[in-house]
Protein backbone atom coordinates (compact mmCIF):
# COMPACT_ATOMS: atom_id res chain seq x y z
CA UNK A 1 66.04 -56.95 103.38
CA UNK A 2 67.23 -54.59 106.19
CA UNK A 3 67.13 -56.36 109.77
CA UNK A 4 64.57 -55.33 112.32
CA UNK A 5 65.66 -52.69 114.29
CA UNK A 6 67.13 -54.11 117.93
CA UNK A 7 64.01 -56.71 118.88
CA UNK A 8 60.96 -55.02 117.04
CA UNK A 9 60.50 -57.96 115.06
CA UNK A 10 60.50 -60.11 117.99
CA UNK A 11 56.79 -60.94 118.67
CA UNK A 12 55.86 -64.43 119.28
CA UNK A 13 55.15 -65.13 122.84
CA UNK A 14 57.77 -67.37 125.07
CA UNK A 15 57.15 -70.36 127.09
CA UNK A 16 57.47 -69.81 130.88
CA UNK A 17 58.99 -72.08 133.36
CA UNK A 18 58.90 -72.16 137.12
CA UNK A 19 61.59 -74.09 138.39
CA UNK A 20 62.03 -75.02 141.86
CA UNK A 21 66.44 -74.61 142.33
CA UNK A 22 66.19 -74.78 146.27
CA UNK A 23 63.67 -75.28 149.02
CA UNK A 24 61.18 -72.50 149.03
CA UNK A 25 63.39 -70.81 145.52
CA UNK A 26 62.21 -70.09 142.04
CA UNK A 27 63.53 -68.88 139.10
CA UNK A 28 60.77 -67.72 136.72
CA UNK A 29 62.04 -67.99 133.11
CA UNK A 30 61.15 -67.50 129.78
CA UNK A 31 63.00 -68.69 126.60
CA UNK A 32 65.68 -66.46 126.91
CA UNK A 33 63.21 -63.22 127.98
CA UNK A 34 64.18 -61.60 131.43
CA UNK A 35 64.21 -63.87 134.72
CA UNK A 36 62.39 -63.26 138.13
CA UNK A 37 63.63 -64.99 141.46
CA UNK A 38 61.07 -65.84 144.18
CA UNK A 39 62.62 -67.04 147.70
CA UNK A 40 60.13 -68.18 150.15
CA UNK A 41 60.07 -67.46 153.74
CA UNK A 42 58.65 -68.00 156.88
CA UNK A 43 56.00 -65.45 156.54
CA UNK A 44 56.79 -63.52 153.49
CA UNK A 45 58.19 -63.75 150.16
CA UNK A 46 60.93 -61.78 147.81
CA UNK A 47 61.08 -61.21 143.80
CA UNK A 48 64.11 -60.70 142.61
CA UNK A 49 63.51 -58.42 139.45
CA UNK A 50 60.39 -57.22 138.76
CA UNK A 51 59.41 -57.42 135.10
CA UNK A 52 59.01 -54.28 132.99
CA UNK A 53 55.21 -53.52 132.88
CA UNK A 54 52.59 -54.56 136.04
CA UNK A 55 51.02 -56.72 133.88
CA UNK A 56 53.86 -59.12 133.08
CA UNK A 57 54.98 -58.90 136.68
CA UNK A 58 51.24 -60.30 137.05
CA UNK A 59 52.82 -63.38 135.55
CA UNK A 60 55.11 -63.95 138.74
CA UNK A 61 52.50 -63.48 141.08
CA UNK A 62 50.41 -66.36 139.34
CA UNK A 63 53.45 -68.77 139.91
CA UNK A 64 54.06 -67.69 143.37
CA UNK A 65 50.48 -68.13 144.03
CA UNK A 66 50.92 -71.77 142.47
CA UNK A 67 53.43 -72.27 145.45
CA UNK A 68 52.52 -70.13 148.49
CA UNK A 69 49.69 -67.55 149.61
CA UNK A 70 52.56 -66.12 152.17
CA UNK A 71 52.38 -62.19 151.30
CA UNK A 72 55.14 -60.49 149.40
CA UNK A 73 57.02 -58.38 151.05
CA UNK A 74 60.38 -57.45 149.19
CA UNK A 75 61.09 -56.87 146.00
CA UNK A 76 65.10 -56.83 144.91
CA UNK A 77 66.49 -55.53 141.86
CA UNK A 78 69.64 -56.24 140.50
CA UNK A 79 70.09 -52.94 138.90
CA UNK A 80 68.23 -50.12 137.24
CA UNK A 81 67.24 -51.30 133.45
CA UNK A 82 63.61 -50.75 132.60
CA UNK A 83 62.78 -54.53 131.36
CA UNK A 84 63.62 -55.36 135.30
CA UNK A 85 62.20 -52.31 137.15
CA UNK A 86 58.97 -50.92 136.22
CA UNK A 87 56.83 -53.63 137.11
CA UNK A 88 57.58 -53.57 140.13
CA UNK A 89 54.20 -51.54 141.48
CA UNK A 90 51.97 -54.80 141.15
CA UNK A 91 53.61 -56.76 143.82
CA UNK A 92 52.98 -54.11 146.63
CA UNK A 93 55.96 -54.81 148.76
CA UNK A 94 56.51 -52.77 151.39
CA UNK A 95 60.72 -52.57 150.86
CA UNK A 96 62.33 -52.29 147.23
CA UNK A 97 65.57 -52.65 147.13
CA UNK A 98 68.20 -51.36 144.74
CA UNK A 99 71.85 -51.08 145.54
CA UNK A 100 73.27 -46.90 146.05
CA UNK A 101 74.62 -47.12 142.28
CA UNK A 102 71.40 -48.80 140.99
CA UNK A 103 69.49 -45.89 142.19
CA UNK A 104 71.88 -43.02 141.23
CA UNK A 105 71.84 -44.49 137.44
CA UNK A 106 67.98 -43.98 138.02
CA UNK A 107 68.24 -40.53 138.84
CA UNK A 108 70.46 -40.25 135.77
CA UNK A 109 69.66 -42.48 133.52
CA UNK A 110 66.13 -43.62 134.13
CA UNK A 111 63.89 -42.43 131.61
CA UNK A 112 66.22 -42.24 128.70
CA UNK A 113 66.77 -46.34 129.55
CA UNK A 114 63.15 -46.75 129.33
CA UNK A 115 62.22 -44.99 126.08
CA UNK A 116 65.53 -46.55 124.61
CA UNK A 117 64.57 -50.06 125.76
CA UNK A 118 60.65 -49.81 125.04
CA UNK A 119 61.70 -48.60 121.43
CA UNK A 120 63.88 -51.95 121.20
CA UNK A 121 61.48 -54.74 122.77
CA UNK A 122 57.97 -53.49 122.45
CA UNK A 123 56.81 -57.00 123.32
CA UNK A 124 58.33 -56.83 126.67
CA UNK A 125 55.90 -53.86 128.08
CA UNK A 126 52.85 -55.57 127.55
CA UNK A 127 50.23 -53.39 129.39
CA UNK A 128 52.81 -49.91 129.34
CA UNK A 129 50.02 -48.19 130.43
CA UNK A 130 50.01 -49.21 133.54
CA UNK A 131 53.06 -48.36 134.62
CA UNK A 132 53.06 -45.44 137.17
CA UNK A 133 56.69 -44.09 136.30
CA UNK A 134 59.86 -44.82 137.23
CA UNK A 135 60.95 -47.36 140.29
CA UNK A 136 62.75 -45.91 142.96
CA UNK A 137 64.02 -48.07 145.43
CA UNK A 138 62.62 -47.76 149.44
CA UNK A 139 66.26 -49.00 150.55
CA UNK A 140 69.01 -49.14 149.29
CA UNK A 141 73.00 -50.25 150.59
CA UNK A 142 76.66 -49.95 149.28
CA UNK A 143 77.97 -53.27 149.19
CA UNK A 144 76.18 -55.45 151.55
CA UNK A 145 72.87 -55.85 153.11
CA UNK A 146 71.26 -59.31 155.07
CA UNK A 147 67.76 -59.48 154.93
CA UNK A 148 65.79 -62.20 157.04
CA UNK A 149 62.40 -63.55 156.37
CA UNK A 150 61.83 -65.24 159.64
CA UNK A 151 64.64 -67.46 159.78
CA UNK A 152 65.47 -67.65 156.05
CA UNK A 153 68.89 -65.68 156.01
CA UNK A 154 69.24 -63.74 152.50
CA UNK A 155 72.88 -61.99 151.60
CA UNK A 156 72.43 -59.15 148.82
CA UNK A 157 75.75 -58.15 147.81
CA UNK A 158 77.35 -56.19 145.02
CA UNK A 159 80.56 -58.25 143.94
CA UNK A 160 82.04 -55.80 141.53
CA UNK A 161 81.28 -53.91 138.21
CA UNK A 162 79.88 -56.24 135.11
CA UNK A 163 76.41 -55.92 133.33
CA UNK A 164 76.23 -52.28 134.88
CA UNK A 165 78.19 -50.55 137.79
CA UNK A 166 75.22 -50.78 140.16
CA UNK A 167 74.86 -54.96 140.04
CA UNK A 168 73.96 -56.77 142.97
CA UNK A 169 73.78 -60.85 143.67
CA UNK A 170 71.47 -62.26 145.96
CA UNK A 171 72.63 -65.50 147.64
CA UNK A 172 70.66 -67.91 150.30
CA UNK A 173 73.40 -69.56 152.32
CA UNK A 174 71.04 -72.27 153.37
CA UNK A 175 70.50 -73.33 149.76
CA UNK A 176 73.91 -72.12 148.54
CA UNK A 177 71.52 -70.65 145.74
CA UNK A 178 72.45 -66.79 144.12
CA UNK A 179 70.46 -64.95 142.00
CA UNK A 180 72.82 -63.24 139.70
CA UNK A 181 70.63 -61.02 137.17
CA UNK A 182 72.61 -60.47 134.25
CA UNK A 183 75.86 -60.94 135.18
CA UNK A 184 75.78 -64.73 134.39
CA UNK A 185 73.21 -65.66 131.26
CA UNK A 186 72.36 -68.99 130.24
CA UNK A 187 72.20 -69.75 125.85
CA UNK A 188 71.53 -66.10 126.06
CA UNK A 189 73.06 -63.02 124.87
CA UNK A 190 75.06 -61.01 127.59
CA UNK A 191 73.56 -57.29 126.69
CA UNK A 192 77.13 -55.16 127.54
CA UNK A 193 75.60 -51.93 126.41
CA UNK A 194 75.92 -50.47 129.91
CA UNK A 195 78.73 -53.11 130.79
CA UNK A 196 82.30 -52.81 132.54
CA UNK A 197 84.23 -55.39 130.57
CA UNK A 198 87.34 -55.36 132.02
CA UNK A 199 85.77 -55.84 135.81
CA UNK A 200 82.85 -58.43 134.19
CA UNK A 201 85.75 -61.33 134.54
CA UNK A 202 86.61 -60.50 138.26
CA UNK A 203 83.23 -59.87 139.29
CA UNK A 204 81.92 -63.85 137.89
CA UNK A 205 85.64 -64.81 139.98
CA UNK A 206 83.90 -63.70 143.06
CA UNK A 207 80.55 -65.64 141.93
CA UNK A 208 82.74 -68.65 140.98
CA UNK A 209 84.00 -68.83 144.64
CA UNK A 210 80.63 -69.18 145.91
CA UNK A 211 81.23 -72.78 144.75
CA UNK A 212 76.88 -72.33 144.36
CA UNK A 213 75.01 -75.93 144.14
CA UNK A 214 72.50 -73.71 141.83
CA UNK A 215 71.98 -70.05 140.35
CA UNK A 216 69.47 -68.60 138.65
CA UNK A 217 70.34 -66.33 136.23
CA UNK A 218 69.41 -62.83 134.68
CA UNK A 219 68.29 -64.56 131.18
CA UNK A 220 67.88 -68.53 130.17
CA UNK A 221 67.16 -71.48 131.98
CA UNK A 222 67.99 -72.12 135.93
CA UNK A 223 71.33 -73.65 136.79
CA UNK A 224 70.89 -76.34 138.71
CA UNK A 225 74.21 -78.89 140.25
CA UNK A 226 77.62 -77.42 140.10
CA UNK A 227 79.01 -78.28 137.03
CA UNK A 228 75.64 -76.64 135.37
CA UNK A 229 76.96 -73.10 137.38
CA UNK A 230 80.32 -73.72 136.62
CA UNK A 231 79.70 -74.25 132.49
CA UNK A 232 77.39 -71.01 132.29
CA UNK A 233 79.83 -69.09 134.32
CA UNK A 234 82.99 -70.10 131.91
CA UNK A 235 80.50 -69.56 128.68
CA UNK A 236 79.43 -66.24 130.18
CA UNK A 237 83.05 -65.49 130.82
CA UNK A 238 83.88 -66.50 127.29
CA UNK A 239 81.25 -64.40 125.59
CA UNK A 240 82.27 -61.07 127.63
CA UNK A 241 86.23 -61.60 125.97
CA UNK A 242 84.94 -62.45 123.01
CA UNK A 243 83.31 -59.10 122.22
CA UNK A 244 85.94 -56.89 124.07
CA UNK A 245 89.19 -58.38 122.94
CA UNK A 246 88.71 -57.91 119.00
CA UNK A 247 86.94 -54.19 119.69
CA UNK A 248 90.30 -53.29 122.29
CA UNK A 249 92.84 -54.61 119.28
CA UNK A 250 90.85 -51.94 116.91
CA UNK A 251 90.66 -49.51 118.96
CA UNK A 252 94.34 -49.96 119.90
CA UNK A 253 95.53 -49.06 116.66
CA UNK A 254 92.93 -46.30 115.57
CA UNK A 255 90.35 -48.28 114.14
CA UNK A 256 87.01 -47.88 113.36
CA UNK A 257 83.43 -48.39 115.11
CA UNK A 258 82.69 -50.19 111.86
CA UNK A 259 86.01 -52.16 111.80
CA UNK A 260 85.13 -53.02 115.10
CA UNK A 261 81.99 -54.69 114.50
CA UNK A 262 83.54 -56.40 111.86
CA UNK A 263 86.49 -57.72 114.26
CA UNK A 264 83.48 -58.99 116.75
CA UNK A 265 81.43 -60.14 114.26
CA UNK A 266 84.45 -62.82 112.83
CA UNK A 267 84.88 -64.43 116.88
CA UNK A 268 81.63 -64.26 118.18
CA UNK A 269 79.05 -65.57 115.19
CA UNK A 270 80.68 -68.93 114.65
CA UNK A 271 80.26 -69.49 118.90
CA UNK A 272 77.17 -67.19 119.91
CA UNK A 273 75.05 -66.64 116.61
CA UNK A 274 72.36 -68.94 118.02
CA UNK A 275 71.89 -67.19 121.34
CA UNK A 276 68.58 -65.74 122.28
CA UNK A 277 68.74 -61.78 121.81
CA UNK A 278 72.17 -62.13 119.91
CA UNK A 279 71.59 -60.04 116.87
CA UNK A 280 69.66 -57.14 119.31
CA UNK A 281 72.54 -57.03 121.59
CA UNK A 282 75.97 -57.09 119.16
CA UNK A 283 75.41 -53.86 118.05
CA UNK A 284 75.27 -52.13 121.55
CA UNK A 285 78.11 -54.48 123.21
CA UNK A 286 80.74 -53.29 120.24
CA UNK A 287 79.81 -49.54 120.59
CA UNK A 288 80.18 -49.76 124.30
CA UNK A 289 83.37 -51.94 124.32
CA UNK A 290 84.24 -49.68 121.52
CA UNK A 291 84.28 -47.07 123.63
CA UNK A 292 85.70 -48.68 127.16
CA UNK A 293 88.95 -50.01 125.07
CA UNK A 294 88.96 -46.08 124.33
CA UNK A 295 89.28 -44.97 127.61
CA UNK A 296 85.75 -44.07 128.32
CA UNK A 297 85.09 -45.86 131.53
CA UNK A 298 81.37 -44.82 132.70
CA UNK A 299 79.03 -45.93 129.98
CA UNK A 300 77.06 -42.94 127.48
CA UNK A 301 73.96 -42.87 128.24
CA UNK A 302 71.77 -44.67 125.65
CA UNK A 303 68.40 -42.59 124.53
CA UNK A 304 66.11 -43.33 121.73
CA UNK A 305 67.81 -41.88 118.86
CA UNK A 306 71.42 -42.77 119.88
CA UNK A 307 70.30 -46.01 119.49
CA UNK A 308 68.72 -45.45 115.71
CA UNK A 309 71.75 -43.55 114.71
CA UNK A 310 73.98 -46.45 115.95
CA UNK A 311 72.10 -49.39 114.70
CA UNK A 312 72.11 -47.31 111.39
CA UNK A 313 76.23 -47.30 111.27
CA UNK A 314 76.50 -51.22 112.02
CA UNK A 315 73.26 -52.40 110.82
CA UNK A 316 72.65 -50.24 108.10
């Protein structure tokens, strides 16, 4: 019997959890579907990520409400991919906040991410309709920006190239919590589609030196005590080579896409096949380290039949 295309046949709803992993911090998670941060402040609050749909960022609001009636007044987003953007509407903050890159992949990208992602994970944009279109950001900053909600000091920084090129962590020194998105996962599949492999290992240096007491990350449950961080960063770390060094020896010597999958396939099943979203993301992370190990250093740009017409030559 053929496999499900990407995460079609993925419908059964996940269990949410809303775990405190500072004073006043959140991370919203869901069995392995896409995180959202809250961080509480004096008079307002930020989300970090916003869902993809209004009505599943709807979901957020009811745990913030749990916590706090303070009114939300930021919403951050680590980078441009739909299932993290385009719910962002429903929390009607007055700042959204993207990093320069984010945005420009936006301009670029945008749509073609969100009929290629909708197409994958239909369960994920519960209540499409309501989405009013793509998210632009209000702000936006090159490599650093502090934010303060009264005296609650919040550092968004981009570290260096990994999940995408536009990736930004968000850190509260007085927690010495970070909010990574995807560029640390948890049990969970890293999606590499739009990665930068050979930077991804740098880039979790930098969050390693944070020496973080908790993070919560893009997918999975919240990190919390050092040697929590420090396991998921070295098991993120490990997944990343996994999938790029057997794709770069292939493509080294004139191999295949195919023989490339294979290659993957052999080191990362026996370590990763458990992993939520592994067999939706395997496909896309060898046909983009595939094509890094080739030379090709900005990602193609997925779209909705790119992603058939691969999933056909691996899957098929």
């Amino acid at each position: 019997m053929a496999m499900a295309f990407a995460s079609q046949g993925d419908t059964s709803e996940k269990s949410i959890s809303f775990t405190e992993v500072g004073e006043g911090l959140y991370a919203f998670t869901a069995e392995g579907d896409p995180n959202s941060g809250v961080i509480i402040g004096d008079d307002s609050v930020m989300i970090v990520e916003a869902q993809a749909t209004p009505r599943l960022a709807q979901k957020v609001i009811d745990c913030v409400r749990s916590v706090t009636d303070k009114p939300i007044s930021h919403v951050v987003l680590t980078h441009y991919h739909a299932v993290r953007v385009l719910g962002a509407s429903a929390y009607g903050a007055h700042q959204i906040i993207m990093s320069d890159a984010a945005r420009a992949m936006v301009v670029e990208r945008g749509q073609e991410d969100w009929d290629s992602e909708f197409q994958r994970f239909p369960r994920l944009f519960e209540g499409h309709e309501s989405i009013p279109g793509l998210t632009f950001p209000t702000t936006t900053f090159s490599d650093e920006m502090t934010i303060y909600l009264g005296n609650r000091r919040v550092d968004l920084m981009h570290l260096g190239r990994a999940h995408t090129a536009g990736d930004i962590v968000i850190h509260v020194p007085d927690q010495n919590v970070m909010f990574t998105g995807d560029i640390v996962e948890y049990h969970s599949a890293c999606y590499c589609g739009d990665g930068h492999f050979c930077d991804w290992g740098d880039t979790l240096n930098n969050i390693k030196a944070f020496d973080l007491d908790a993070i919560a990350p893009g997918r999975g449950d919240a990190l919390i005590g050092k040697d929590m961080v420090q396991a998921a960063i070295s098991n993120t770390r490990d997944f990343v080579e996994s999938t790029y060094r057997p794709a770069a020896k292939v493509a080294a010597r004139g191999g295949t896409l195919k023989e490339a999958w294979d290659a993957v396939r052999a080191k990362c099943d026996p370590k990763f096949s458990e992993y939520a979203i592994y067999e939706h993301c395997l496909p896309f992370n060898v046909s983009r380290a595939y094509d890094e190990a080739r030379g090709m250093d900005t990602p193609r740009i997925w779209t909705a039949q790119r992603d058939l017409d691969m999933w056909e030559a691996l899957q098929g």
